[in-house]
N, C-alpha and C. Protein backbone atom coordinates (compact mmCIF):
# COMPACT_ATOMS: atom_id res chain seq x y z
N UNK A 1 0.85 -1.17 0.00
CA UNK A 1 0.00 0.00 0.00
C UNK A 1 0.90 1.24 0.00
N UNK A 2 0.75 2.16 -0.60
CA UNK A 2 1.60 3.50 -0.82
C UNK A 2 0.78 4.47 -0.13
N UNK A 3 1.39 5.36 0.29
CA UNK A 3 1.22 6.50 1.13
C UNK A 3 0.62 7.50 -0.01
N UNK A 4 -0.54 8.09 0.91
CA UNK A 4 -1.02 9.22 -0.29
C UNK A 4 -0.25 10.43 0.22
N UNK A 5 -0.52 11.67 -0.76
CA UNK A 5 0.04 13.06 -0.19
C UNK A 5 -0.78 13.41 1.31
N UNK A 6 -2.40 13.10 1.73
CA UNK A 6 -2.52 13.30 2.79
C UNK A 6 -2.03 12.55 3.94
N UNK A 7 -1.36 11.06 3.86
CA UNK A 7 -1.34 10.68 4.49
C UNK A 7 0.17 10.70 4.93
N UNK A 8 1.13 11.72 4.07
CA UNK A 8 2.54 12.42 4.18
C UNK A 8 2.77 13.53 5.14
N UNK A 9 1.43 14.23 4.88
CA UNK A 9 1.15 15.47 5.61
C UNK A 9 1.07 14.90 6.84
N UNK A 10 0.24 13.89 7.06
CA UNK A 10 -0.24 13.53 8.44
C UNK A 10 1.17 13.22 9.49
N UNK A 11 2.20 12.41 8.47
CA UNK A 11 3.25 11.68 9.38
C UNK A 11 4.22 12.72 9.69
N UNK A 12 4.05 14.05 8.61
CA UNK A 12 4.99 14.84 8.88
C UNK A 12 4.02 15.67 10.07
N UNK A 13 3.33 16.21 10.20
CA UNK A 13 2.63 17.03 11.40
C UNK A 13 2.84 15.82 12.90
N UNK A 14 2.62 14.42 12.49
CA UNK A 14 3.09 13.75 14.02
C UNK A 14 4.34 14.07 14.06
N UNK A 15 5.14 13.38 13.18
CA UNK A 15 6.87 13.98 13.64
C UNK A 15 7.29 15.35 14.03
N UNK A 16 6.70 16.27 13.82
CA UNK A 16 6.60 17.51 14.47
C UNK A 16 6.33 18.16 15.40
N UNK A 17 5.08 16.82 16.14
CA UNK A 17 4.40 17.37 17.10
C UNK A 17 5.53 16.58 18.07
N UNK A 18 5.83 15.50 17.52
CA UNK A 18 6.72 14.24 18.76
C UNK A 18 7.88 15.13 18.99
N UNK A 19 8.73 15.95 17.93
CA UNK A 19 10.30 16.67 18.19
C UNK A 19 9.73 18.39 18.86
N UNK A 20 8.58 18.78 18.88
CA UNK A 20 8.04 19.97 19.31
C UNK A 20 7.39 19.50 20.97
N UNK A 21 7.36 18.11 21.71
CA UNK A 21 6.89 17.96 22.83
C UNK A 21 8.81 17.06 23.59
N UNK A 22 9.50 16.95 23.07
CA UNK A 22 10.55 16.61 22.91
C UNK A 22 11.35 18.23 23.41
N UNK A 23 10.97 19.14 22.80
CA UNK A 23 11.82 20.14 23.00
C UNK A 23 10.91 20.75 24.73
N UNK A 24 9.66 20.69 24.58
CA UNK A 24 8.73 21.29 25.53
C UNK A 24 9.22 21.01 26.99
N UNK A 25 9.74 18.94 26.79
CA UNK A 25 10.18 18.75 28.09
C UNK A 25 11.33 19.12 28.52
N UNK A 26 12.17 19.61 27.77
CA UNK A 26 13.34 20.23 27.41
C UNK A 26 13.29 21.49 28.48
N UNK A 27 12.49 22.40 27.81
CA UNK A 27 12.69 23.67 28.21
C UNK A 27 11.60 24.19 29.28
N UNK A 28 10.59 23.14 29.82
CA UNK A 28 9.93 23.39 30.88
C UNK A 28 10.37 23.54 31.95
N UNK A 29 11.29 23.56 32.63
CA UNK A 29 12.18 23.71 33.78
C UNK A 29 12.51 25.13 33.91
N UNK A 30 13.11 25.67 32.44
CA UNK A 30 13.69 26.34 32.45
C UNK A 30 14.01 27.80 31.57
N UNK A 31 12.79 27.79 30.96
CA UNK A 31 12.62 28.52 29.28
C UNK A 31 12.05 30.09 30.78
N UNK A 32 11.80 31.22 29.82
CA UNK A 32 11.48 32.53 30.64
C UNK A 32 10.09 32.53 29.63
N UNK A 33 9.37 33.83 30.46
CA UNK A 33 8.14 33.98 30.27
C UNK A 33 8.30 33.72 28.72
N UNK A 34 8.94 34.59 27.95
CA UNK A 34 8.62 34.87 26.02
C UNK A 34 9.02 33.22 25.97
N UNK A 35 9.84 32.99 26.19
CA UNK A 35 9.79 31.16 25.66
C UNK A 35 8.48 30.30 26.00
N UNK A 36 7.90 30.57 27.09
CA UNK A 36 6.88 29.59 27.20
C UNK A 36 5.64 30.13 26.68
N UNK A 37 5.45 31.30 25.84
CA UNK A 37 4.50 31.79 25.10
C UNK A 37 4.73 31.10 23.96
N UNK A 38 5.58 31.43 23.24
CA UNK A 38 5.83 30.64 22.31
C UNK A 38 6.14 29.54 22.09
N UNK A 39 6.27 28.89 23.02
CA UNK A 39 5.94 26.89 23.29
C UNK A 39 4.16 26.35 23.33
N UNK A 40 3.96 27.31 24.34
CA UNK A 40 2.20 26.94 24.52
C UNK A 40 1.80 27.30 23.03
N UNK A 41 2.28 28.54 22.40
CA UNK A 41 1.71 28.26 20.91
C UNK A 41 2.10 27.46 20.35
N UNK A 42 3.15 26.75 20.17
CA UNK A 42 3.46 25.68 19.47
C UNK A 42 2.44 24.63 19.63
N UNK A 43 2.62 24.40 21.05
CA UNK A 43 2.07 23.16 21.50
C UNK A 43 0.42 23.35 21.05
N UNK A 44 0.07 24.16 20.79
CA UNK A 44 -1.72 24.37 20.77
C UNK A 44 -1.58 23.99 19.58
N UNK A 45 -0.86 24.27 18.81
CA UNK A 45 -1.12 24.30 17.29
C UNK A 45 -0.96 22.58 16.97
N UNK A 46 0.14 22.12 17.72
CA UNK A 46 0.31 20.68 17.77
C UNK A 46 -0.59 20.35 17.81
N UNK A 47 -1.26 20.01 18.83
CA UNK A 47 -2.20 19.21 19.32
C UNK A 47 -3.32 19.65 18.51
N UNK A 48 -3.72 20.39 17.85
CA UNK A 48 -4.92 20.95 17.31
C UNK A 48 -4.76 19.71 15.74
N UNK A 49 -3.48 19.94 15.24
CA UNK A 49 -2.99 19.17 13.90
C UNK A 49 -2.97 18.07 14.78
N UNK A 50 -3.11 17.50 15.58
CA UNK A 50 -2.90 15.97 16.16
C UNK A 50 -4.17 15.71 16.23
N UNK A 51 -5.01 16.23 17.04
CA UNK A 51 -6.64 15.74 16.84
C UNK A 51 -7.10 15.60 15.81
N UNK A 52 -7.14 16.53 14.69
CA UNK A 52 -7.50 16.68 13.37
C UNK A 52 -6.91 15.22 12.50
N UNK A 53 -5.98 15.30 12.65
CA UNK A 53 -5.21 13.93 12.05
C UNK A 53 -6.17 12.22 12.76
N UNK A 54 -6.13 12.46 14.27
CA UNK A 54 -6.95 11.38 15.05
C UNK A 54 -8.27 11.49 14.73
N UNK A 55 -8.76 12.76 14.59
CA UNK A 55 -10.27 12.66 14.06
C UNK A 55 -11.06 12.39 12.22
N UNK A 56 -9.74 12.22 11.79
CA UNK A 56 -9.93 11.87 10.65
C UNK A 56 -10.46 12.97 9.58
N UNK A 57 -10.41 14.07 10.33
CA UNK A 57 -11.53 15.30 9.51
C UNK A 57 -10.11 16.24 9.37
N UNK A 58 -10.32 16.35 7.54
CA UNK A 58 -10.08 17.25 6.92
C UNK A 58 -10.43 18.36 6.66
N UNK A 59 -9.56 19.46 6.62
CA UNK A 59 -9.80 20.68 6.46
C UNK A 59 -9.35 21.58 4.96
């Protein structure tokens, strides 16, 4: 079975979300206020492309 283009998109948004929660545990200790703004956005955006991917619904 071959991978379609959506289903490229999909593995690349998990590998992104896995090296973007990878960095999170990283710098939760220790990141300053502007870093953890811009982690929680990361991370929202992750998880938003992670449900979407688990919920099967395209946008």
């Amino acid at each position: 079975m071959s991978a379609t283009g959506d289903d490229v998109v999909e593995a690349t948004h998990l590998e992104m979300a896995a090296v973007l929660l990878g960095h999170a545990r990283e710098l939760a200790g220790e990141a300053g206020p502007a870093e953890l703004r811009h982690l929680v956005a990361e991370l929202t955006q992750a998880l938003h492309d992670t449900l979407r991917i688990a919920s099967g619904t395209r946008r």
